[in-house]
N, C-alpha and C. Protein backbone atom coordinates (compact mmCIF):
# COMPACT_ATOMS: atom_id res chain seq x y z
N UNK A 1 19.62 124.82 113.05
CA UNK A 1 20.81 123.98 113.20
C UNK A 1 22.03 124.83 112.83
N UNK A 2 23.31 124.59 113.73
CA UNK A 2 24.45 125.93 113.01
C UNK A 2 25.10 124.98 112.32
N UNK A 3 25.61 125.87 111.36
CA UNK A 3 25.97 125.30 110.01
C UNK A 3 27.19 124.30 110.59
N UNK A 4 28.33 124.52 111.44
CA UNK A 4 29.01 123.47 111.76
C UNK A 4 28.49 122.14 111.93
N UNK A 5 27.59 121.98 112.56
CA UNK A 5 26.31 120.67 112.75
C UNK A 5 25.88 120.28 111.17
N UNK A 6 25.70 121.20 110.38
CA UNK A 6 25.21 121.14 109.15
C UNK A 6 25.91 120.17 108.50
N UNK A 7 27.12 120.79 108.41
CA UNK A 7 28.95 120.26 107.56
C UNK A 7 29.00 118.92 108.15
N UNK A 8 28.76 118.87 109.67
CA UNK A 8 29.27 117.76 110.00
C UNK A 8 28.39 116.43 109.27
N UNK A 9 26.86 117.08 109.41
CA UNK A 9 25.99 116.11 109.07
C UNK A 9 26.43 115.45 107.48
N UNK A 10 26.38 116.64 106.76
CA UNK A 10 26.95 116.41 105.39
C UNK A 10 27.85 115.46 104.94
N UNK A 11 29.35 115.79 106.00
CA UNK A 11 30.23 114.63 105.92
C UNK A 11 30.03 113.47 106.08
N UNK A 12 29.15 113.15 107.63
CA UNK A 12 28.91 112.00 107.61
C UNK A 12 27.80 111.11 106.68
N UNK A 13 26.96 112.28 105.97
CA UNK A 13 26.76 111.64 104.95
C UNK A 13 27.19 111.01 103.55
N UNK A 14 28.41 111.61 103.23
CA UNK A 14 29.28 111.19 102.40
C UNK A 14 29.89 109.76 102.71
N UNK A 15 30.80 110.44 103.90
CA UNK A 15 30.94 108.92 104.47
C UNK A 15 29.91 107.66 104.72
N UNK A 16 28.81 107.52 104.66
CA UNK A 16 28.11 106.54 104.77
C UNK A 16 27.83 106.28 103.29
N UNK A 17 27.78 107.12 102.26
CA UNK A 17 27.36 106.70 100.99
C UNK A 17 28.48 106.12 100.43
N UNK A 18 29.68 106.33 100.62
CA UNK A 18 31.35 105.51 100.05
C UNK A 18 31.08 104.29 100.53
N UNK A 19 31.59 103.33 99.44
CA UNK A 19 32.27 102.01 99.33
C UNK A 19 33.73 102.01 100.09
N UNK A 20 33.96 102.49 101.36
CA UNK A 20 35.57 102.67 101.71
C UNK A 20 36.03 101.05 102.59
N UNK A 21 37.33 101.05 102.10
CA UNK A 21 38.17 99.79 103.03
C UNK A 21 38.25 100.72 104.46
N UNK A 22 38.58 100.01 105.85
CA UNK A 22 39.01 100.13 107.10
C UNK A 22 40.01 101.45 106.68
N UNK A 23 41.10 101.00 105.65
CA UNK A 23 42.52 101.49 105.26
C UNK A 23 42.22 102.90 104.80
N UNK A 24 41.17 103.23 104.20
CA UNK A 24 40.79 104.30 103.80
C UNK A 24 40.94 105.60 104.52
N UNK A 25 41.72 106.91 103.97
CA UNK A 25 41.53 107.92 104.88
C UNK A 25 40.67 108.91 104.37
N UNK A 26 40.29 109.31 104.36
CA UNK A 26 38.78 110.46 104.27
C UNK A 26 39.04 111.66 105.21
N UNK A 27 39.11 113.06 104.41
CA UNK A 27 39.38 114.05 105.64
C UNK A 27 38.51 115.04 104.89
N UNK A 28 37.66 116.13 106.21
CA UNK A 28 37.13 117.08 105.92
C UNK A 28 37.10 118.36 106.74
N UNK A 29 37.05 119.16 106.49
CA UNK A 29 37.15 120.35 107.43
C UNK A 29 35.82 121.36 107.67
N UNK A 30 35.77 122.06 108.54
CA UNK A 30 34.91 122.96 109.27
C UNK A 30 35.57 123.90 109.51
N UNK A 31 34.98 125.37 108.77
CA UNK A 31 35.67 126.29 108.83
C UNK A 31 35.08 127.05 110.81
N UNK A 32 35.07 127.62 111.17
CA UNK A 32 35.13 128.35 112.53
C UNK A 32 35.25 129.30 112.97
N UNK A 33 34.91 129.75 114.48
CA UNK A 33 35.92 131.34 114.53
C UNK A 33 35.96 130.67 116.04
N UNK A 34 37.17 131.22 116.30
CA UNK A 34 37.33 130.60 117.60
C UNK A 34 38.10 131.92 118.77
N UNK A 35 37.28 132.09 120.07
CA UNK A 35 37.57 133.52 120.30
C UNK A 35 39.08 133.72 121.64
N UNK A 36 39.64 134.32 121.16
CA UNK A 36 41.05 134.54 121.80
C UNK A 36 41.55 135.45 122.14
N UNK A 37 41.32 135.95 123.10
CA UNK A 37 42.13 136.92 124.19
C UNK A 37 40.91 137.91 123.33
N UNK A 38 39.49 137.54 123.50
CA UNK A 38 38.87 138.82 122.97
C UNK A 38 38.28 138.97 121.69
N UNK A 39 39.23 138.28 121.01
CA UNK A 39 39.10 138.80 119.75
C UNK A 39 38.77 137.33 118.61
N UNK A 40 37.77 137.35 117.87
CA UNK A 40 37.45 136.12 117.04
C UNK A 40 38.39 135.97 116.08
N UNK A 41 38.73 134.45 116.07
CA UNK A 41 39.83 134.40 115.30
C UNK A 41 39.29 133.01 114.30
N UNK A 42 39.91 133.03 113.20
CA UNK A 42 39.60 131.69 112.00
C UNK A 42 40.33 130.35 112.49
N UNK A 43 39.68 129.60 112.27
CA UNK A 43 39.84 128.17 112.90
C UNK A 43 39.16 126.98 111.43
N UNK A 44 39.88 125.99 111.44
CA UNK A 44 39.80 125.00 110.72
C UNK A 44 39.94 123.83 111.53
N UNK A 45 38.58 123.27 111.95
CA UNK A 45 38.00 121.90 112.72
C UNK A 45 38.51 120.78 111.38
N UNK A 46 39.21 119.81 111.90
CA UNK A 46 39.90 118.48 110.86
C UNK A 46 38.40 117.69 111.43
N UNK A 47 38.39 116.56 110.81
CA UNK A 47 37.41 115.59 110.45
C UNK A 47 38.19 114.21 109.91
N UNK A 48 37.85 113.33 110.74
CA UNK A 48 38.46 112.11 109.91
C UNK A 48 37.36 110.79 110.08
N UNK A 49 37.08 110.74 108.44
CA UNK A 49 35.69 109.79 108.03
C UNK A 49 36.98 108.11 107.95
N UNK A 50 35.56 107.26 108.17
CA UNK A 50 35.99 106.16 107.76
C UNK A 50 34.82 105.23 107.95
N UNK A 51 35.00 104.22 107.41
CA UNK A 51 33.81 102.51 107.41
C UNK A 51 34.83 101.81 107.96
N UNK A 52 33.77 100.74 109.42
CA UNK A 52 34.94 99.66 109.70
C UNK A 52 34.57 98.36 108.53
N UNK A 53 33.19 98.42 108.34
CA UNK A 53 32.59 97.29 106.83
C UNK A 53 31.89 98.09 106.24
N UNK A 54 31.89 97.64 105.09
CA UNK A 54 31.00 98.20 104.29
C UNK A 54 29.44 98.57 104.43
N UNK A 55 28.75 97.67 105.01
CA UNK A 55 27.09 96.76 105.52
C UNK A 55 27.32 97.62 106.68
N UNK A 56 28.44 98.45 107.67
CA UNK A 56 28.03 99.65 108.92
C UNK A 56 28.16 101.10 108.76
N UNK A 57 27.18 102.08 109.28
CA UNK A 57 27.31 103.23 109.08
C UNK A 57 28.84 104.07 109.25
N UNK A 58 28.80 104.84 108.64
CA UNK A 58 29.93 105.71 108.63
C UNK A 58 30.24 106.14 109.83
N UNK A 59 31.79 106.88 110.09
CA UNK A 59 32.16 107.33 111.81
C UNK A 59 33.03 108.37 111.08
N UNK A 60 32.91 109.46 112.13
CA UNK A 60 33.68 110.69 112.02
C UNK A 60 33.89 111.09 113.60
N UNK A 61 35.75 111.05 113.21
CA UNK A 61 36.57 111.33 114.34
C UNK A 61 37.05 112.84 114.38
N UNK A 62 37.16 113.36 115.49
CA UNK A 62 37.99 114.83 115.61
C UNK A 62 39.38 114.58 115.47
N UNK A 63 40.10 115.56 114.22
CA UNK A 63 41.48 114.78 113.72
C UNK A 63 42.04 115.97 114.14
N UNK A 64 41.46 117.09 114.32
CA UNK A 64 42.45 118.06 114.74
C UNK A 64 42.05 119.51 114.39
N UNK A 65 43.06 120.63 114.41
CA UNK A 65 42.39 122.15 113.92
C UNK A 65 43.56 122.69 113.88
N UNK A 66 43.67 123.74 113.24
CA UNK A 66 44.30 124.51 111.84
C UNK A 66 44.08 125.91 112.52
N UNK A 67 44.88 126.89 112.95
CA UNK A 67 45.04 128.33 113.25
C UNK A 67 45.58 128.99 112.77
N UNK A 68 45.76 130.13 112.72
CA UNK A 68 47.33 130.75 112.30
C UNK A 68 48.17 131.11 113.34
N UNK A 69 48.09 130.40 114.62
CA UNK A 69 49.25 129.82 115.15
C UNK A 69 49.95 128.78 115.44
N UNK A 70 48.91 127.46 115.10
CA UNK A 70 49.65 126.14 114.69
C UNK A 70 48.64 125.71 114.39
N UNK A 71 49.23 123.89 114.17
CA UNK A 71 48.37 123.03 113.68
C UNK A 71 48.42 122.15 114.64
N UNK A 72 47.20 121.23 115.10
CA UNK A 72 46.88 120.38 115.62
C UNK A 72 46.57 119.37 115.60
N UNK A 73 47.59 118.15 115.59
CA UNK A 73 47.14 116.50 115.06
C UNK A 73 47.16 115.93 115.94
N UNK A 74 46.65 114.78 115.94
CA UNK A 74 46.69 113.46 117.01
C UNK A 74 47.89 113.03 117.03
N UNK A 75 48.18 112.84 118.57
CA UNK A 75 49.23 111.56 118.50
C UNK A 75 49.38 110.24 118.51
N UNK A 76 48.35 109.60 118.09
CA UNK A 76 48.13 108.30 118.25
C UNK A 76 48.04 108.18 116.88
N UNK A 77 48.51 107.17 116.34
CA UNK A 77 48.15 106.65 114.23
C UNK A 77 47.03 105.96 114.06
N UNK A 78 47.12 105.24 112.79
CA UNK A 78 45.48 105.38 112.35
C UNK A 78 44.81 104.39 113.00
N UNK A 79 45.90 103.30 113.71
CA UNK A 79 44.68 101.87 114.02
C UNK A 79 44.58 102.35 115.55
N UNK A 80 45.48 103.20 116.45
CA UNK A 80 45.01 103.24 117.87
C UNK A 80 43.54 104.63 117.34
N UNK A 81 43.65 105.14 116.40
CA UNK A 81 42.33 106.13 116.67
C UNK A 81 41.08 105.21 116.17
N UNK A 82 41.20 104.05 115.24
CA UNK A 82 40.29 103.05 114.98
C UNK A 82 40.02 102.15 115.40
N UNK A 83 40.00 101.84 116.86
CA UNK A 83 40.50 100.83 117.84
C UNK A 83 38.83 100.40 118.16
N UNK A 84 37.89 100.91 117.80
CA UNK A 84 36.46 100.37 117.59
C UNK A 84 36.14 99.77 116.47
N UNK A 85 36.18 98.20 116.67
CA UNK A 85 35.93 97.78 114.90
C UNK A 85 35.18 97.66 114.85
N UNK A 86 34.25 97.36 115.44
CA UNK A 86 32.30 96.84 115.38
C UNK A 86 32.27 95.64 114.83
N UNK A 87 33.25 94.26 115.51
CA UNK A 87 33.44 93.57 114.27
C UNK A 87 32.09 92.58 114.71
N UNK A 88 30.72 92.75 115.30
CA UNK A 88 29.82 91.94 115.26
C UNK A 88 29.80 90.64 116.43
N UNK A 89 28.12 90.48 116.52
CA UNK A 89 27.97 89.74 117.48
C UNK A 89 28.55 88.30 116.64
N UNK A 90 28.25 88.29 115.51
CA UNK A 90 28.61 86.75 114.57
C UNK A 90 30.08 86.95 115.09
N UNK A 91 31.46 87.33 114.57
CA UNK A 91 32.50 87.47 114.73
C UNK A 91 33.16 87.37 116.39
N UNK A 92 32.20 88.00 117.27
CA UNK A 92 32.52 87.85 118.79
C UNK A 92 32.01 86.35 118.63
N UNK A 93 31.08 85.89 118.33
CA UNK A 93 31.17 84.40 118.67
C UNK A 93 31.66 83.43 118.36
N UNK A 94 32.12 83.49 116.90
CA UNK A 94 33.15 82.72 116.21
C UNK A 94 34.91 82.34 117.19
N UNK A 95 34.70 84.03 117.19
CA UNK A 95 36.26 84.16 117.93
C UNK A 95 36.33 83.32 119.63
N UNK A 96 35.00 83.56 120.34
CA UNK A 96 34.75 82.80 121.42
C UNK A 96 35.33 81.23 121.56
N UNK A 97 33.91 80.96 120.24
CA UNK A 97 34.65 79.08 119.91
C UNK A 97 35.66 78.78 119.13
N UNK A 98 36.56 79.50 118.86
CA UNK A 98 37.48 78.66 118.50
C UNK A 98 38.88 79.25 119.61
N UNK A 99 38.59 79.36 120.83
CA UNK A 99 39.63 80.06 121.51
C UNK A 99 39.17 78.70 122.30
């Protein structure tokens, strides 16, 4: 397994063992080499953990990467990148009957 797969696994094991709110931000990184015009260069893979409930497994999003020629973030904020709530078949049906 390459160790990036490793890290990742790791994180998302963290993240599944936290007590976190929705609100919660959680960030981790993956170090890299990433190859450019030839030549391997250092790279920092972002990671962004979170729980939509407590009782569902953890999720890890690609938040971005780190060079030494820039940095790379999302442009969307935290609820359009969390726009999967998993909020349940109970909750889809609730919301059904009372609409």
């Amino acid at each position: 397994m390459p160790i990036n797969d490793i890290v990742t696994f790791q994180a998302k094991a963290i993240v599944d063992s936290l007590r976190l709110d929705l609100d919660d931000q959680l960030y981790f990184y993956v170090e890299e080499e990433e190859e450019v015009e030839g030549e391997a260069k250092p790279r920092l893979s972002l990671l962004e953990g979170y729980k939509v409930r407590p009782d569902l497994p953890g999720k890890l999003l690609d938040y971005g990467s780190w060079t030494s020629e820039r940095l790379r973030l999302p442009r969307e904020d935290l609820w359009q990148r969390r726009k999967d709530m998993q909020v349940g078949a109970v909750a889809e049906l609730r919301l059904l009957l009372y609409k």
